[in-house]
C-alpha atoms as a PDB file:
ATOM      1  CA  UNK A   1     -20.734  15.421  -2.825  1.00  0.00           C
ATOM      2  CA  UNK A   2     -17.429  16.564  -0.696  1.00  0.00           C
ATOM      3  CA  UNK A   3     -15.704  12.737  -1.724  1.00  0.00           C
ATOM      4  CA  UNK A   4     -16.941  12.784  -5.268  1.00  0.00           C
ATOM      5  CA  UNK A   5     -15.616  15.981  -6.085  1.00  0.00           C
ATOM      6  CA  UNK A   6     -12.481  14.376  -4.105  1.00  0.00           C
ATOM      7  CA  UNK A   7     -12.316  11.632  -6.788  1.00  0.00           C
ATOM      8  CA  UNK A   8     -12.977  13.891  -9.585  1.00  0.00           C
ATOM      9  CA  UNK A   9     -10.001  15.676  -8.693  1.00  0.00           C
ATOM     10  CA  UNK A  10      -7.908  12.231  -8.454  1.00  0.00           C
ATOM     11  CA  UNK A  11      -8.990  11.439 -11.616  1.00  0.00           C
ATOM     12  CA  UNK A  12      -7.116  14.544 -13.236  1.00  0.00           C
ATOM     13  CA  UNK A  13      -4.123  14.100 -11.580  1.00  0.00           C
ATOM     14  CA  UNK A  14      -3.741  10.253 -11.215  1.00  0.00           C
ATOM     15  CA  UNK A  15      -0.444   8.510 -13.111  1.00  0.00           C
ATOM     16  CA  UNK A  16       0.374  11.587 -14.692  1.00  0.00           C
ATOM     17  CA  UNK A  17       3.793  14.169 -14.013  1.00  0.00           C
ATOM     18  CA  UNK A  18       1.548  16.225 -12.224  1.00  0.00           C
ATOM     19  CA  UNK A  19       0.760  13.633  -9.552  1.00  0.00           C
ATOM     20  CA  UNK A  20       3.885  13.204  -9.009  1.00  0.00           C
ATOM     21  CA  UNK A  21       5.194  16.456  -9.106  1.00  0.00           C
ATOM     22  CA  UNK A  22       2.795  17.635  -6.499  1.00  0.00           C
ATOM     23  CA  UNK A  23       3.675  14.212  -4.506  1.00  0.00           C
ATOM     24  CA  UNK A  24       7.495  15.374  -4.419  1.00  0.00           C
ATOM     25  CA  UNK A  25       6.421  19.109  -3.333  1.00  0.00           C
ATOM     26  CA  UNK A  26       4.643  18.115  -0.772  1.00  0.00           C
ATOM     27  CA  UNK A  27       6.728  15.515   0.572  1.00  0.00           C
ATOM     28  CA  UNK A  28       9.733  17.761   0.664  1.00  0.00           C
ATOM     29  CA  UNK A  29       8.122  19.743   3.047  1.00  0.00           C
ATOM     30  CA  UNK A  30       7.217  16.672   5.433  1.00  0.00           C
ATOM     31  CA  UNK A  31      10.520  15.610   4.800  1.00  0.00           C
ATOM     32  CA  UNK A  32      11.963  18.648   6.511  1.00  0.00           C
ATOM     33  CA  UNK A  33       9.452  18.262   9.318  1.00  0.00           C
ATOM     34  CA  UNK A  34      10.764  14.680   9.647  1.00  0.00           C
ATOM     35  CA  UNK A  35      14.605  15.592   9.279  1.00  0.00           C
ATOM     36  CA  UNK A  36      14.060  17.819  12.283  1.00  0.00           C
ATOM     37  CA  UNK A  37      13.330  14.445  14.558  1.00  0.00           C
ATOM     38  CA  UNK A  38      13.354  10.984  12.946  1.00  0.00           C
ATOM     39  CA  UNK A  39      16.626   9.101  12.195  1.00  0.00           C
ATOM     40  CA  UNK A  40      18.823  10.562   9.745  1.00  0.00           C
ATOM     41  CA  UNK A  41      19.251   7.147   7.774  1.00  0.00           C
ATOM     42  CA  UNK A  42      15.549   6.331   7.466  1.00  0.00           C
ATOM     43  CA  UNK A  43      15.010   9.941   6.337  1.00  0.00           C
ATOM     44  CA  UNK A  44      17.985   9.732   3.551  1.00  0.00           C
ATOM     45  CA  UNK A  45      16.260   5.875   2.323  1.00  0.00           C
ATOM     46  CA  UNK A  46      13.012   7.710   2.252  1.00  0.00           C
ATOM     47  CA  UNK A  47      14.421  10.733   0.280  1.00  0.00           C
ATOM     48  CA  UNK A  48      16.556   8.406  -2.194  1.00  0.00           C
ATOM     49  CA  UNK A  49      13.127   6.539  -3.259  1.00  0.00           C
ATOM     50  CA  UNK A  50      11.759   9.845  -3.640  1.00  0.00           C
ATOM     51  CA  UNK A  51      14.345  11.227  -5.750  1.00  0.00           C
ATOM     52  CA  UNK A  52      14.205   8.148  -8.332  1.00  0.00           C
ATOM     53  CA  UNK A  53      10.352   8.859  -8.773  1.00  0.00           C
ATOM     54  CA  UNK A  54       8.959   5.267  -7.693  1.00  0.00           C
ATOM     55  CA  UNK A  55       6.603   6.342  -4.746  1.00  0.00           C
ATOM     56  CA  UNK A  56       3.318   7.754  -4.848  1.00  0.00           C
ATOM     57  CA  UNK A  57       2.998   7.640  -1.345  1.00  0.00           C
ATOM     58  CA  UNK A  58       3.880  11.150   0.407  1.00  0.00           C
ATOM     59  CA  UNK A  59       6.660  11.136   3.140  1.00  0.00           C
ATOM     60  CA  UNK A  60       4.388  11.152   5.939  1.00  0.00           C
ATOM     61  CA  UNK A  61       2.563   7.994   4.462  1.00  0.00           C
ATOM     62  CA  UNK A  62       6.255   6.173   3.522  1.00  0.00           C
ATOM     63  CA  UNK A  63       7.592   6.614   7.115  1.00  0.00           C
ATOM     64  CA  UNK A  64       3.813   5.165   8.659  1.00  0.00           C
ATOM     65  CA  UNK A  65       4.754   1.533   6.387  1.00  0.00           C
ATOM     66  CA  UNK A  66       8.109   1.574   7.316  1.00  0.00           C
ATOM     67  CA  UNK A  67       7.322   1.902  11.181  1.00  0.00           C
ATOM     68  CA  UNK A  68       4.501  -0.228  11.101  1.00  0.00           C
ATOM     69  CA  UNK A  69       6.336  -2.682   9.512  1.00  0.00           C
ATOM     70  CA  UNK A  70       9.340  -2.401  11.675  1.00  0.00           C
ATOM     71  CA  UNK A  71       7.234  -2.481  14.605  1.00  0.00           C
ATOM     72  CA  UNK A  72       5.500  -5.768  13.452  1.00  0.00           C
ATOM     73  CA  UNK A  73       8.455  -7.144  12.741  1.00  0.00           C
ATOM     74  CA  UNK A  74       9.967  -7.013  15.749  1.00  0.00           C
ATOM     75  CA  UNK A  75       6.581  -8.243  17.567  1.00  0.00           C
ATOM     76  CA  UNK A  76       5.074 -10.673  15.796  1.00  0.00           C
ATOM     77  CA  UNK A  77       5.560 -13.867  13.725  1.00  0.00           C
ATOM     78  CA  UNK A  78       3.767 -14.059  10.351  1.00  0.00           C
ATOM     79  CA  UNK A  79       4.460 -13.407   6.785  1.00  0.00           C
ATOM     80  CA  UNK A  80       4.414  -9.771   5.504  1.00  0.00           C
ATOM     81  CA  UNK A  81       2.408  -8.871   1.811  1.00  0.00           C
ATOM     82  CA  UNK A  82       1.604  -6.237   0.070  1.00  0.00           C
ATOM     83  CA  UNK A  83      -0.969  -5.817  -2.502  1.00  0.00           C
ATOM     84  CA  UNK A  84      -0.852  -3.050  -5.123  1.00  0.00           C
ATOM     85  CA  UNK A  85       3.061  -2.826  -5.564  1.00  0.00           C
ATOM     86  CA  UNK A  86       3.367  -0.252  -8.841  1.00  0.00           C
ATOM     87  CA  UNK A  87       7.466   0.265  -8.977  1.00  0.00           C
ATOM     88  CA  UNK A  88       8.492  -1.114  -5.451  1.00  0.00           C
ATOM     89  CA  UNK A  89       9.023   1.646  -3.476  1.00  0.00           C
ATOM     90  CA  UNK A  90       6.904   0.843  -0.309  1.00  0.00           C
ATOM     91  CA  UNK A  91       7.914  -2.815  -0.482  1.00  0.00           C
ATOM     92  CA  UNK A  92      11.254  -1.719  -0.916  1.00  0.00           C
ATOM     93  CA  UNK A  93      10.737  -0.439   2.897  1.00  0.00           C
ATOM     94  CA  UNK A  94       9.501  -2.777   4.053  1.00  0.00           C
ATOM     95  CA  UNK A  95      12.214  -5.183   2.913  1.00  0.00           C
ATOM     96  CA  UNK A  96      14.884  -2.768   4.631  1.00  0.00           C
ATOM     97  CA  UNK A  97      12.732  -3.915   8.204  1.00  0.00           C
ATOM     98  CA  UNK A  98      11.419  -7.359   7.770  1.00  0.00           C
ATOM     99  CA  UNK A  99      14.571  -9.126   8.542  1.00  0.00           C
ATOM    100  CA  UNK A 100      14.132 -12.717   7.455  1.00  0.00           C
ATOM    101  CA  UNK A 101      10.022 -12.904   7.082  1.00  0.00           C
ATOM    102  CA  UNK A 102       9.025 -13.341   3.795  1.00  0.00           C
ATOM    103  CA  UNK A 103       7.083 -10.653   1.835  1.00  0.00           C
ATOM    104  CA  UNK A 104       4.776 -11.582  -0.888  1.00  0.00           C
ATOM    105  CA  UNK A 105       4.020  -8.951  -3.590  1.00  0.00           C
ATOM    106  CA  UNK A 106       0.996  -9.556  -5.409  1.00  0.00           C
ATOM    107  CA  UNK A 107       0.346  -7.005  -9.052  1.00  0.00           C
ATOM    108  CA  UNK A 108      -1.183  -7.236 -11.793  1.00  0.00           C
ATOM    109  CA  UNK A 109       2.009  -5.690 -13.106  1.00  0.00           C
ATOM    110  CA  UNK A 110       0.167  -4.273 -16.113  1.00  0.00           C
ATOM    111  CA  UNK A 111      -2.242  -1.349 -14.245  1.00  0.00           C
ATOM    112  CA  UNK A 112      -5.718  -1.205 -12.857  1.00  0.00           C
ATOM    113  CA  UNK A 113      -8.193  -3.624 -14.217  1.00  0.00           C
ATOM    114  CA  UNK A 114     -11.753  -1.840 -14.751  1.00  0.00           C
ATOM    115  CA  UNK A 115     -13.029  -0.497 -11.887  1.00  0.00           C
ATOM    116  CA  UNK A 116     -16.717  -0.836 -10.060  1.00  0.00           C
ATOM    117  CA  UNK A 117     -19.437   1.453 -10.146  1.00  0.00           C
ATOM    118  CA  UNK A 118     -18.569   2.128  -6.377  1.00  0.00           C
ATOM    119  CA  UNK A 119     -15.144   3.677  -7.878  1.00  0.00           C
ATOM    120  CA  UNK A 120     -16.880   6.421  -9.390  1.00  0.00           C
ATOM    121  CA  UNK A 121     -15.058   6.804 -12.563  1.00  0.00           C
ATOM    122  CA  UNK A 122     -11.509   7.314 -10.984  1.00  0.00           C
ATOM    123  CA  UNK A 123      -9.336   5.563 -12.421  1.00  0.00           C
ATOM    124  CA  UNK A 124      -8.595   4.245 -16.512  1.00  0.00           C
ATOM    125  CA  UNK A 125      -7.726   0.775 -17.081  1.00  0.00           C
ATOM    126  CA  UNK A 126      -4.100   0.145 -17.219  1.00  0.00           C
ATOM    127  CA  UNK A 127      -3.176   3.015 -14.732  1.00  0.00           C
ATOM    128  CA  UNK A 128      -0.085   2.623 -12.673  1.00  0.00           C
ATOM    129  CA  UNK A 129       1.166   0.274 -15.091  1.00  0.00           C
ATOM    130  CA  UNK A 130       4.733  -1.144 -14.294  1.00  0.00           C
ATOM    131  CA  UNK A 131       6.748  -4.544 -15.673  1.00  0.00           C
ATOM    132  CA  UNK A 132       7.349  -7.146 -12.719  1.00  0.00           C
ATOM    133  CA  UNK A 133      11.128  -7.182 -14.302  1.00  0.00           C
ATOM    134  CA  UNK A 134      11.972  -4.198 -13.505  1.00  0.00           C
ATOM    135  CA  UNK A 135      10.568  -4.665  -9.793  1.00  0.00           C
ATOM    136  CA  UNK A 136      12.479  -7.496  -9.276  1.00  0.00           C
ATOM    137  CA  UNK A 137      15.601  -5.726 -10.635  1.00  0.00           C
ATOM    138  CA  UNK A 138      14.809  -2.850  -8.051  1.00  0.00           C
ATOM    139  CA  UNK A 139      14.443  -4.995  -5.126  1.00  0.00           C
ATOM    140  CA  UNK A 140      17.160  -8.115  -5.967  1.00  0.00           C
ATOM    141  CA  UNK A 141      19.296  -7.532  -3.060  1.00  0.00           C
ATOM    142  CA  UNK A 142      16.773  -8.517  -1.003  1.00  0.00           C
ATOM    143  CA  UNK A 143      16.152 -12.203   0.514  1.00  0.00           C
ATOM    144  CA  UNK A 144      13.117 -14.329   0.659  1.00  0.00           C
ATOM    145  CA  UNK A 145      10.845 -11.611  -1.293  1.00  0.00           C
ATOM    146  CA  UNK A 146       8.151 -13.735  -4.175  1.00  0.00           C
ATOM    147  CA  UNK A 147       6.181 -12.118  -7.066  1.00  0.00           C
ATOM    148  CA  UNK A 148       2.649 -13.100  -7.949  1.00  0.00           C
ATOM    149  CA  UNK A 149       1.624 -12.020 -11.176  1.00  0.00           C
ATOM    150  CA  UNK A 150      -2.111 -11.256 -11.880  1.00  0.00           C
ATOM    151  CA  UNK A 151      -5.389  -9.953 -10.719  1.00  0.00           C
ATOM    152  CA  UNK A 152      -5.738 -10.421  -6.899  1.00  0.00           C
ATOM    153  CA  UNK A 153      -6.867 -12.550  -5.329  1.00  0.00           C
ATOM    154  CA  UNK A 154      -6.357 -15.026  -8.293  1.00  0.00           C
ATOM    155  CA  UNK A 155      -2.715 -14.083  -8.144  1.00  0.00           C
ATOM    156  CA  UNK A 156      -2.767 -15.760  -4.230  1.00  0.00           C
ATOM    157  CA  UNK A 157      -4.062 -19.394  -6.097  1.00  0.00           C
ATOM    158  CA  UNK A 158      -1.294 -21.573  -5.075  1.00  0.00           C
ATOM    159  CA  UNK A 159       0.331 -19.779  -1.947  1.00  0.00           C
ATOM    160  CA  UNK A 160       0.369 -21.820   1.244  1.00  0.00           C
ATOM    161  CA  UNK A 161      -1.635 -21.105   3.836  1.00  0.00           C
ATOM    162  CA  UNK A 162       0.099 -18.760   6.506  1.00  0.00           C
ATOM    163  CA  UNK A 163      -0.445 -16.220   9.089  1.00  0.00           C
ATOM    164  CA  UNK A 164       0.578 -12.873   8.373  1.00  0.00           C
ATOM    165  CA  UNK A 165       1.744 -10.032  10.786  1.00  0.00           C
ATOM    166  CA  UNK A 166       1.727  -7.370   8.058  1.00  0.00           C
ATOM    167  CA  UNK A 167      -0.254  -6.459   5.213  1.00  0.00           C
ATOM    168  CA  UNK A 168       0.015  -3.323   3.106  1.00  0.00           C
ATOM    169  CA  UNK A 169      -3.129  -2.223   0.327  1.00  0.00           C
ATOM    170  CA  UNK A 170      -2.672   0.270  -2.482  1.00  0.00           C
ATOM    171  CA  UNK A 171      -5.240  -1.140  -4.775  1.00  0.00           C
ATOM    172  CA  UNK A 172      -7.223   2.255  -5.356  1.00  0.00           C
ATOM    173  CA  UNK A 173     -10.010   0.280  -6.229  1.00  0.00           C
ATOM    174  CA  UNK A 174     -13.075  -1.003  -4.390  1.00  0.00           C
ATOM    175  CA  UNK A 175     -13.149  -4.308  -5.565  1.00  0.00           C
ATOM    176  CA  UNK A 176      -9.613  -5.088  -5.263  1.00  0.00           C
ATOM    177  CA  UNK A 177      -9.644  -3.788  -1.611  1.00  0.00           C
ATOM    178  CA  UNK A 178     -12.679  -5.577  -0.579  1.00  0.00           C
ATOM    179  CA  UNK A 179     -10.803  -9.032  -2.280  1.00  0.00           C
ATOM    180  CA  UNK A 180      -7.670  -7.983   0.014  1.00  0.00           C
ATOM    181  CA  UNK A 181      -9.901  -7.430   3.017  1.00  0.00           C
ATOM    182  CA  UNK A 182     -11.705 -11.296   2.220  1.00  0.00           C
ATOM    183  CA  UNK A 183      -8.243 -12.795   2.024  1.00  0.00           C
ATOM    184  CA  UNK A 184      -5.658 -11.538   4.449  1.00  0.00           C
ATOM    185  CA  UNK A 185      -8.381 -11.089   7.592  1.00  0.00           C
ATOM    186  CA  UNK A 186      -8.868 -14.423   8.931  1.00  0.00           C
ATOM    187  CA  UNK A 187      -4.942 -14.851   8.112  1.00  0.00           C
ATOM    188  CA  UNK A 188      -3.799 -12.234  10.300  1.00  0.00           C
ATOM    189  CA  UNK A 189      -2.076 -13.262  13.345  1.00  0.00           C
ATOM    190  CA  UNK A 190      -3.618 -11.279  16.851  1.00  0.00           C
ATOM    191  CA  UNK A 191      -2.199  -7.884  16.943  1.00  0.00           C
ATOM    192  CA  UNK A 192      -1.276  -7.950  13.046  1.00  0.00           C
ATOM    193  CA  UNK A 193      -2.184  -5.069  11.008  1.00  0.00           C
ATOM    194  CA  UNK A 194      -3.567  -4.255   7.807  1.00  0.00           C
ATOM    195  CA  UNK A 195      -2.618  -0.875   6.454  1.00  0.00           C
ATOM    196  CA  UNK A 196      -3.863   0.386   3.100  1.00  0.00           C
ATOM    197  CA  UNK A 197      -3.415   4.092   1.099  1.00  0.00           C
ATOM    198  CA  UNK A 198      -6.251   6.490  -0.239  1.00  0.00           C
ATOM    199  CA  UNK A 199      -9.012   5.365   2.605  1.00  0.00           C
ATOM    200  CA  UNK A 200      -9.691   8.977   2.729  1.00  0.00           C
ATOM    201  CA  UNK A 201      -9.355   9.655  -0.957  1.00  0.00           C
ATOM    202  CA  UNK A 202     -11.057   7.075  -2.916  1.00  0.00           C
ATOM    203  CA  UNK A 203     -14.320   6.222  -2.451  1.00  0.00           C
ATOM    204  CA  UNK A 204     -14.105   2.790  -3.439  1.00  0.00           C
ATOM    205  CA  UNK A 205     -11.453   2.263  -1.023  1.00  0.00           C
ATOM    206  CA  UNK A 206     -13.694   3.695   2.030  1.00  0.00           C
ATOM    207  CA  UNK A 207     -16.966   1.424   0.725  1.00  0.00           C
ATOM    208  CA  UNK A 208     -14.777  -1.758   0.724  1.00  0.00           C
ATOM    209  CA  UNK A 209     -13.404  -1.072   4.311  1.00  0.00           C
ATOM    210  CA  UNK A 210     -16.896   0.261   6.013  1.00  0.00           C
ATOM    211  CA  UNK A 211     -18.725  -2.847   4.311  1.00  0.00           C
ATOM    212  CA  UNK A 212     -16.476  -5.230   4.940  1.00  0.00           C
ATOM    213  CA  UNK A 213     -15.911  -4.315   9.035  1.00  0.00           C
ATOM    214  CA  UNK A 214     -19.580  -3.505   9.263  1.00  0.00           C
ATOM    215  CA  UNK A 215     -20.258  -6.731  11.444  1.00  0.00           C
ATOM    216  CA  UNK A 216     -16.296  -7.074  12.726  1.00  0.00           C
ATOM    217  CA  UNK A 217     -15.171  -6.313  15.931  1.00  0.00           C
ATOM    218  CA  UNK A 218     -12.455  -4.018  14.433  1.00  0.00           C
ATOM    219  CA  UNK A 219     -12.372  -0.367  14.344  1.00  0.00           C
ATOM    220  CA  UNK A 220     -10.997   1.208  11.098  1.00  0.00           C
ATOM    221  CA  UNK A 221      -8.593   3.607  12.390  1.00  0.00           C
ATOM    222  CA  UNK A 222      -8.862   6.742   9.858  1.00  0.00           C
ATOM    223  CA  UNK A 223      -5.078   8.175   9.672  1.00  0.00           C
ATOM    224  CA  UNK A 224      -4.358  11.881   9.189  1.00  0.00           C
ATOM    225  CA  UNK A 225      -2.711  11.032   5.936  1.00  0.00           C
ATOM    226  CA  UNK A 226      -5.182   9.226   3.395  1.00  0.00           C
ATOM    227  CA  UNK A 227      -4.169   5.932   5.274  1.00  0.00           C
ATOM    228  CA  UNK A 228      -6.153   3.942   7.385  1.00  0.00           C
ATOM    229  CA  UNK A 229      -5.467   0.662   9.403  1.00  0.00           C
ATOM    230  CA  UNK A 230      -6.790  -2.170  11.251  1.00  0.00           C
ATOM    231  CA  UNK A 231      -5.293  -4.121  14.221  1.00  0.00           C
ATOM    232  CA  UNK A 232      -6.283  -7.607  14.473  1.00  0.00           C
ATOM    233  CA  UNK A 233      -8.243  -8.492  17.737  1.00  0.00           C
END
């Protein structure tokens, strides 16, 4: 009752101004927790993506990608993706870390397709809508970053084969998580981690991540944000 009342809420508020006005609010606040002790520069990148309005990812969740990704980066060969990319704020953080790995953005680039019944009515088809143009005008300083257009994982026909080190999951929906999950697991190098928003907020989101490491040796590691990750054993 407690999560569908959760995702009734999300439903009012999701893609609108209000979203992300109460996004900003918040994340002021956590950014003046983080100003207090995190590096100065990473807090002013952080703060500049919030002030154009491209994240809906608060503070606290923007600064867990960027040191996850950092941290991977520095660790572990393998390709970095990220599913779910809306107006490139998230994978423009993790292109400021990645160094020379590529990073594959996969998007539909046109908003949510319809969701499953395990959604629960969230979310409207054609939500989070955004053009891929305008993503790859955002992010065309950086090197070695490709687009793939389309419903995932169709949108992954034709990639090589590679391990990955990194892999980042806003797809709000269940079925588009659990395709993400089916994909990028057996691809993920030992120690690489798979990150993905609203765990705790969606239902869909949880359902795909409890069935899908049901038999796994994995634990789903439930963030005090809405994130969750897995590290790869």
């Amino acid at each position: 009752m407690v999560m569908w009342l959760k995702n009734r809420f999300v439903q009012k508020l999701g893609g609108g101004w209000l979203e992300s006005f109460g996004l900003r609010t918040w994340s002021n606040l956590q950014f003046t927790s983080l100003s207090a002790r995190k590096d100065p520069e990473v807090i002013s990148l952080m703060r500049g993506i919030h002030a154009e309005k491209r994240s809906l990812l608060s503070a606290f969740e923007q600064y867990i990608v960027y040191s996850l990704a950092k941290a991977q980066s520095k660790k572990y060969d393998g390709a970095f993706a990220e599913v779910g990319v809306y107006k490139g704020a998230s994978a423009k953080l993790i292109c400021e870390v990645k160094g020379d790995k590529p990073l594959l953005l996969f998007d539909t680039f046109e908003g949510l397709p319809e969701a499953a019944a395990q959604d629960r009515e969230v979310h409207r088809v054609g939500q989070y809508a955004y053009g891929l143009e305008n993503v790859q005008q955002y992010l065309r300083e950086y090197e070695n970053v490709s687009y793939h257009k389309g419903l995932f994982p169709d949108s992954a026909v034709g990639v090589p084969e590679q391990p990955y080190a990194f892999a980042h999951f806003d797809v709000d929906l269940y079925e588009g998580t659990l395709a993400c999950l089916k994909y990028f697991y057996p691809k993920m190098v030992h120690g690489g981690v798979m990150l993905s928003h609203d765990y705790s907020l969606l239902a869909g989101v949880e359902q795909a991540f409890t069935e899908f490491f049901a038999d796994k040796p994995e634990e789903v590691i439930d963030l005090p944000t809405t994130q969750c990750l897995v590290f790869k054993l």
